[in-house]
Protein backbone atom coordinates (compact mmCIF):
# COMPACT_ATOMS: atom_id res chain seq x y z
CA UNK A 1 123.89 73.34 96.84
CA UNK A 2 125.80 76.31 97.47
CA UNK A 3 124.06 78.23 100.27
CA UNK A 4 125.24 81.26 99.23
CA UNK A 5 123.31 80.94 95.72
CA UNK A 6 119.50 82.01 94.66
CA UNK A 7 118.48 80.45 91.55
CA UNK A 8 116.14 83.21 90.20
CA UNK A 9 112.20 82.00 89.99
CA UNK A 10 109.22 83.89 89.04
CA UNK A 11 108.75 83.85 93.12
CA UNK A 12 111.87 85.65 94.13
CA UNK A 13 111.42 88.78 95.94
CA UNK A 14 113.80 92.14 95.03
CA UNK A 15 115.34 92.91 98.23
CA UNK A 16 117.20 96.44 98.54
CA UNK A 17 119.67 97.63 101.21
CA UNK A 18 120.42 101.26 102.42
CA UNK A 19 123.86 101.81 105.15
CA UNK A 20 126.30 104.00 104.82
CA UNK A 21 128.40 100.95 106.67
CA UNK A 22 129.69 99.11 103.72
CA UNK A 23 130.50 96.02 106.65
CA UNK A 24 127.09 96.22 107.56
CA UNK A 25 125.28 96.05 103.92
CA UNK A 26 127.90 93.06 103.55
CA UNK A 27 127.01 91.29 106.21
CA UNK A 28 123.42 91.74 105.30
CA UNK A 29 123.93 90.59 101.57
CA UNK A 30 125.62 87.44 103.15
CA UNK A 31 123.20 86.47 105.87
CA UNK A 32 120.60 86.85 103.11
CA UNK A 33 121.69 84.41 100.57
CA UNK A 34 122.91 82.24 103.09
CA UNK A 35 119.12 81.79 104.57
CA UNK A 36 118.27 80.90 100.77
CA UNK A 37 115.09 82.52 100.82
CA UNK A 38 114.34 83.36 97.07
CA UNK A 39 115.73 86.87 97.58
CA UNK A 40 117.24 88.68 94.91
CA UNK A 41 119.65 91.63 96.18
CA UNK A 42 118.79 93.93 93.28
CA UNK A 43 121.13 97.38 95.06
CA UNK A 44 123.13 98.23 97.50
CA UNK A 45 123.31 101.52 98.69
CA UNK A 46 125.45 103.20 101.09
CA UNK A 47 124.30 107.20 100.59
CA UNK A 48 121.05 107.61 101.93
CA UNK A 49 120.90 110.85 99.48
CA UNK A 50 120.59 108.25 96.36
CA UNK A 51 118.24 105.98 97.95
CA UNK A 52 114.16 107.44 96.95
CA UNK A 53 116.08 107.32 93.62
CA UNK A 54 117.34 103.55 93.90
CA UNK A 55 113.85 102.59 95.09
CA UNK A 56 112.01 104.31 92.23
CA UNK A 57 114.48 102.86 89.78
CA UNK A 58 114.16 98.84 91.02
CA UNK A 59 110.40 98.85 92.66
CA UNK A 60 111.81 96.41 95.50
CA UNK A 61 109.35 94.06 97.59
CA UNK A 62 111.37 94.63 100.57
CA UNK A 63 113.69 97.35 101.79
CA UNK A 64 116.33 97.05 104.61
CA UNK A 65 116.80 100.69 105.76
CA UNK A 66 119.73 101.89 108.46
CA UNK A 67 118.03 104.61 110.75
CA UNK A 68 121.25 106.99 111.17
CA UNK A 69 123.02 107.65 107.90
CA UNK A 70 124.91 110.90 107.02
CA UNK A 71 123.45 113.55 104.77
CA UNK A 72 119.60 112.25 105.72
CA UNK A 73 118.40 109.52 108.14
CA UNK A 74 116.43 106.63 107.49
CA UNK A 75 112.75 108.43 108.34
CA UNK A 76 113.66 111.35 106.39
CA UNK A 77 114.35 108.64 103.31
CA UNK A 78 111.03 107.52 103.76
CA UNK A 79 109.17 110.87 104.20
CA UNK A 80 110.49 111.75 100.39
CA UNK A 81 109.01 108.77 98.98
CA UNK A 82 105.30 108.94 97.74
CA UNK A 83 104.32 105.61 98.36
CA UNK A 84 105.72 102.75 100.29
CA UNK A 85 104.68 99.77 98.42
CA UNK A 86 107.10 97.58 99.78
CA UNK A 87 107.60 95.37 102.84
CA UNK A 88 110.25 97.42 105.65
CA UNK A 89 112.73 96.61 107.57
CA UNK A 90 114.31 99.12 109.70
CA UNK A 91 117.95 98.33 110.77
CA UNK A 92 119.49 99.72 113.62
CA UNK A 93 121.97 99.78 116.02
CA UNK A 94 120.37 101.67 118.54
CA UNK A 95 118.18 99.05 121.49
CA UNK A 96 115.90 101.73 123.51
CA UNK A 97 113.97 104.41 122.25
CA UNK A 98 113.87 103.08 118.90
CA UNK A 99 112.62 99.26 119.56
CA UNK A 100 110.36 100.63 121.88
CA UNK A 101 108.77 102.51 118.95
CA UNK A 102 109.13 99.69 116.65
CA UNK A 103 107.61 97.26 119.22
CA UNK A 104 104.44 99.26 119.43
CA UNK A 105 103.38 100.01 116.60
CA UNK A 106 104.52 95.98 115.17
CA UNK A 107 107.53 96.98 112.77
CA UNK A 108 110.15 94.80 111.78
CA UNK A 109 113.56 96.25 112.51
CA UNK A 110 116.92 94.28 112.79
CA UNK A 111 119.01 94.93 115.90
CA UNK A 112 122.79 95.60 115.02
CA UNK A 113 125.00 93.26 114.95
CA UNK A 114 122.32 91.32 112.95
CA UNK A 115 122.40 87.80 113.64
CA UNK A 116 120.98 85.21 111.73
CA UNK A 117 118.28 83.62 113.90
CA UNK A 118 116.60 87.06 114.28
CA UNK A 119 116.74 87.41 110.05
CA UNK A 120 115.61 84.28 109.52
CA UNK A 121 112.40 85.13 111.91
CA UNK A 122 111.64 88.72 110.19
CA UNK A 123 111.65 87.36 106.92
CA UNK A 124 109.13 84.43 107.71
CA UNK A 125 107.33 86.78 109.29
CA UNK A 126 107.28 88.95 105.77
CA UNK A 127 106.56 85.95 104.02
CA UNK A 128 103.31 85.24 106.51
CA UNK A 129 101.99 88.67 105.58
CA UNK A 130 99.22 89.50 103.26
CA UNK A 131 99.73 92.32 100.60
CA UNK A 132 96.66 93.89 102.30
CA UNK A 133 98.20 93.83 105.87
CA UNK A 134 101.67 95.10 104.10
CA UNK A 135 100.05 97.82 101.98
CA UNK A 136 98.46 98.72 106.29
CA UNK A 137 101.71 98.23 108.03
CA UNK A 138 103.25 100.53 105.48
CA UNK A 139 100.84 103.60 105.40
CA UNK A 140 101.00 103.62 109.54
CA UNK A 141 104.59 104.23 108.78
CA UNK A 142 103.89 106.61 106.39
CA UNK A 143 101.61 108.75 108.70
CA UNK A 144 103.57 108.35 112.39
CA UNK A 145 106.59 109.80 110.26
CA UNK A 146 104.35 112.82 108.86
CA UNK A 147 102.16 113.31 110.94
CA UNK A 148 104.39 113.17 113.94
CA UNK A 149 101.74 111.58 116.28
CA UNK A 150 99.84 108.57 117.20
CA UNK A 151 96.48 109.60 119.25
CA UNK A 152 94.78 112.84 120.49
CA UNK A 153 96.80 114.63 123.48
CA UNK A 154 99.98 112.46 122.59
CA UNK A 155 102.93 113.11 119.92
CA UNK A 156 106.20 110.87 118.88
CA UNK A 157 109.33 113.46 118.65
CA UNK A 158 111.59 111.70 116.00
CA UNK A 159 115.20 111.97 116.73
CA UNK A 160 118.27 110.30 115.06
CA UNK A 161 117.90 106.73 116.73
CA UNK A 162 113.66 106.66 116.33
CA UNK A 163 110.86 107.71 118.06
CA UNK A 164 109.98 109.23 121.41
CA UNK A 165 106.25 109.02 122.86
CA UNK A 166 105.17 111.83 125.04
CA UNK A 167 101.70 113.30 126.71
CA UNK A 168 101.70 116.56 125.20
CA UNK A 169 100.91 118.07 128.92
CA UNK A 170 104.26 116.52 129.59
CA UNK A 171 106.12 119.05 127.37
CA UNK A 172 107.04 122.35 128.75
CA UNK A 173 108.27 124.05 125.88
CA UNK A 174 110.07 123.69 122.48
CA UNK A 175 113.07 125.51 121.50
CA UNK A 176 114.46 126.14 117.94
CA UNK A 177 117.83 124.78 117.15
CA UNK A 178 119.01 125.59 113.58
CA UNK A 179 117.20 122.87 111.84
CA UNK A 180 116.15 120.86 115.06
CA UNK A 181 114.56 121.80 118.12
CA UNK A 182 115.02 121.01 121.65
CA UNK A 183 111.96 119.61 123.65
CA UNK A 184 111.63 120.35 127.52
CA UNK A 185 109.93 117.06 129.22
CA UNK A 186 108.64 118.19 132.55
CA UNK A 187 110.87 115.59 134.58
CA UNK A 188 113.75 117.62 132.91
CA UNK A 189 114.69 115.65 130.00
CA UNK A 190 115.87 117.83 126.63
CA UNK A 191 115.02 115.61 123.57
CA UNK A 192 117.07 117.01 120.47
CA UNK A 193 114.22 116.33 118.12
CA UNK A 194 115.62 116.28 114.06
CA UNK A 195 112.49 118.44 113.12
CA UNK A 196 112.48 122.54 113.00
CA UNK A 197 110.39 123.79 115.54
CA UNK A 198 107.73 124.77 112.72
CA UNK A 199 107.11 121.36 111.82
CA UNK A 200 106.44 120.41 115.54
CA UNK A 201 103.91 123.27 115.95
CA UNK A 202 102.36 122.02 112.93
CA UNK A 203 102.15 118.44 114.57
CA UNK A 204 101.35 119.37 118.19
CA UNK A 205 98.49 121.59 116.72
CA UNK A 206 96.90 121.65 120.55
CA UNK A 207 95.57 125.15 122.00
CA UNK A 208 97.37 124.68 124.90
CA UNK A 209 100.63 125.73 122.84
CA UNK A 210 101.73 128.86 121.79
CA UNK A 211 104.32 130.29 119.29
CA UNK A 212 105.53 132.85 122.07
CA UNK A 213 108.38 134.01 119.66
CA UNK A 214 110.18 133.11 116.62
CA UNK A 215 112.52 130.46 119.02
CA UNK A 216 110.13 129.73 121.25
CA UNK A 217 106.56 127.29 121.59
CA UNK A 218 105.33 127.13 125.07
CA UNK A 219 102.92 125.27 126.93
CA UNK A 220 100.49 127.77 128.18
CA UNK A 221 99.88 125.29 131.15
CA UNK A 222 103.40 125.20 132.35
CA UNK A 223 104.15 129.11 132.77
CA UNK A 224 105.02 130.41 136.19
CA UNK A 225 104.87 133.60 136.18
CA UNK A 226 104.44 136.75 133.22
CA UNK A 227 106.49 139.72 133.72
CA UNK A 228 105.74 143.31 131.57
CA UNK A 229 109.43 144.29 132.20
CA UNK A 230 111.73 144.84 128.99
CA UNK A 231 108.91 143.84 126.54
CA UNK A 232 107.42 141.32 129.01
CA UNK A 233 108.75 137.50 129.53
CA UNK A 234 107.07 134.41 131.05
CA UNK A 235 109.10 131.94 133.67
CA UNK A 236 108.34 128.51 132.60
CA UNK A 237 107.78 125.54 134.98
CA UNK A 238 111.84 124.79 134.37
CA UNK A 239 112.81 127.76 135.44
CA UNK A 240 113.48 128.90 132.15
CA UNK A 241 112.59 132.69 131.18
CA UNK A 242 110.94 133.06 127.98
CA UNK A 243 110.78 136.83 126.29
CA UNK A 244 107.26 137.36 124.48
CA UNK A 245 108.46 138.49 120.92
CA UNK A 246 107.08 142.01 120.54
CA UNK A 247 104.50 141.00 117.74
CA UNK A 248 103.06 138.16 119.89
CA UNK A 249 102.51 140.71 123.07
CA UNK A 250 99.02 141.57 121.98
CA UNK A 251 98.08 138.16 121.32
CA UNK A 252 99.55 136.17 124.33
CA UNK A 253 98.10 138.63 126.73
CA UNK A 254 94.27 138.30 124.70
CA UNK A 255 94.77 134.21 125.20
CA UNK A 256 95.48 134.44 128.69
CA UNK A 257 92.89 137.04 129.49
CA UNK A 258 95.33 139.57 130.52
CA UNK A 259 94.25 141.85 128.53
């Protein structure tokens, strides 16, 4: 038999895969077929902007999804879907902060370059899983993406390769960037998060935060020092100096009884 042929059955699965490395959804297709798993290849796609399309269109039972992809990244394919109904498999080329994510909450992800063995054992792992357990696996996904956060008083920061987990007393402050925003750790990391700083107020929802200005979400537990000078500005536990927009003045100064 050739190995690189699936004779369709009314057990094959639709498989679909999303890279904007036309190598890399190659390589896929090939490993694939070669494993002879009754896998139909139904798409490939390598613009992540067609893919919530592609997936409506062909109602896959599994999806092989890059993480970084021009135009929109692999999470922010998934966050435009309505449903994930499917069985995931996040590919990736990235081997810390990602797997780490992936590890903990039990995805299956595919470390670039993929090899074989490692296919072989995520597949028979999707083939051990109940529809119930799927239909679990993939709503987890579903809410850690939107929701931003796994339990009370901690948050995951997406960024281009994954996820990053994080006390929120650990964060200092978050700065706007255009469409991202730049989170202070307090052992002086910067995490480039690929989230506008709205959306990560939203998520952190915690009193200890506040929207200080229109660039600017502190936590209230790292500032320093509060000066009235110029409009008034705080000094944050990184040294940085913060100015208190004027709208905000009133309100800062009522929620740190300064007032």
């Amino acid at each position: 038999m050739n190995p690189l042929r699936n004779d369709k059955n009314t057990n094959m699965k639709k498989a679909l895969l999303i890279d904007d490395e036309s190598h890399s959804l190659d390589m896929l297709e090939y490993e694939i077929l070669y494993l002879n798993k009754d896998i139909e290849i139904v798409a490939k796609c390598g613009d992540a902007r067609k893919a919530v399309q592609l997936v409506e269109n062909h109602q896959p039972d599994i999806v092989f999804l890059d993480i970084e992809m021009p135009w929109l990244s692999g999470f922010e394919v998934l966050d435009q879907l309505k449903s994930i109904d499917f069985s995931l498999v996040f590919v990736t080329a990235y081997d810390q902060y990602a797997i780490n994510a992936f590890k903990y909450y039990a995805f299956d992800y595919l470390l670039k370059p993929i090899s074989r063995k490692s296919l072989k054992e995520t597949l028979d792992r999707i083939e051990s899983k109940s529809k119930l357990a799927i239909a679990s696996e993939m709503q987890d996904i579903l809410s850690l993406i939107r929701k931003g956060g796994m339990e009370e008083g901690k948050i995951a920061l997406p960024t281009q390769e994954g996820f990053e987990f994080y006390n929120l007393d650990t964060i200092v402050r978050c700065q706007a960037d255009s469409n991202y925003t730049q989170v202070v750790i307090s052992d002086g990391k910067t995490v480039l998060v690929s989230k506008t700083l709205k959306h990560i107020e939203d998520r952190i929802g915690n009193t200890n935060f506040f929207r200080i200005h229109q660039s600017h979400l502190i936590n209230v537990n790292h500032i320093i020092s509060y000066s009235k000078a110029d409009g008034g500005d705080v000094k944050m536990s990184d040294n940085a100096t913060i100015p208190i927009s004027r709208m905000k003045r009133l309100e800062f100064l009522e929620k740190m009884k300064l007032s």
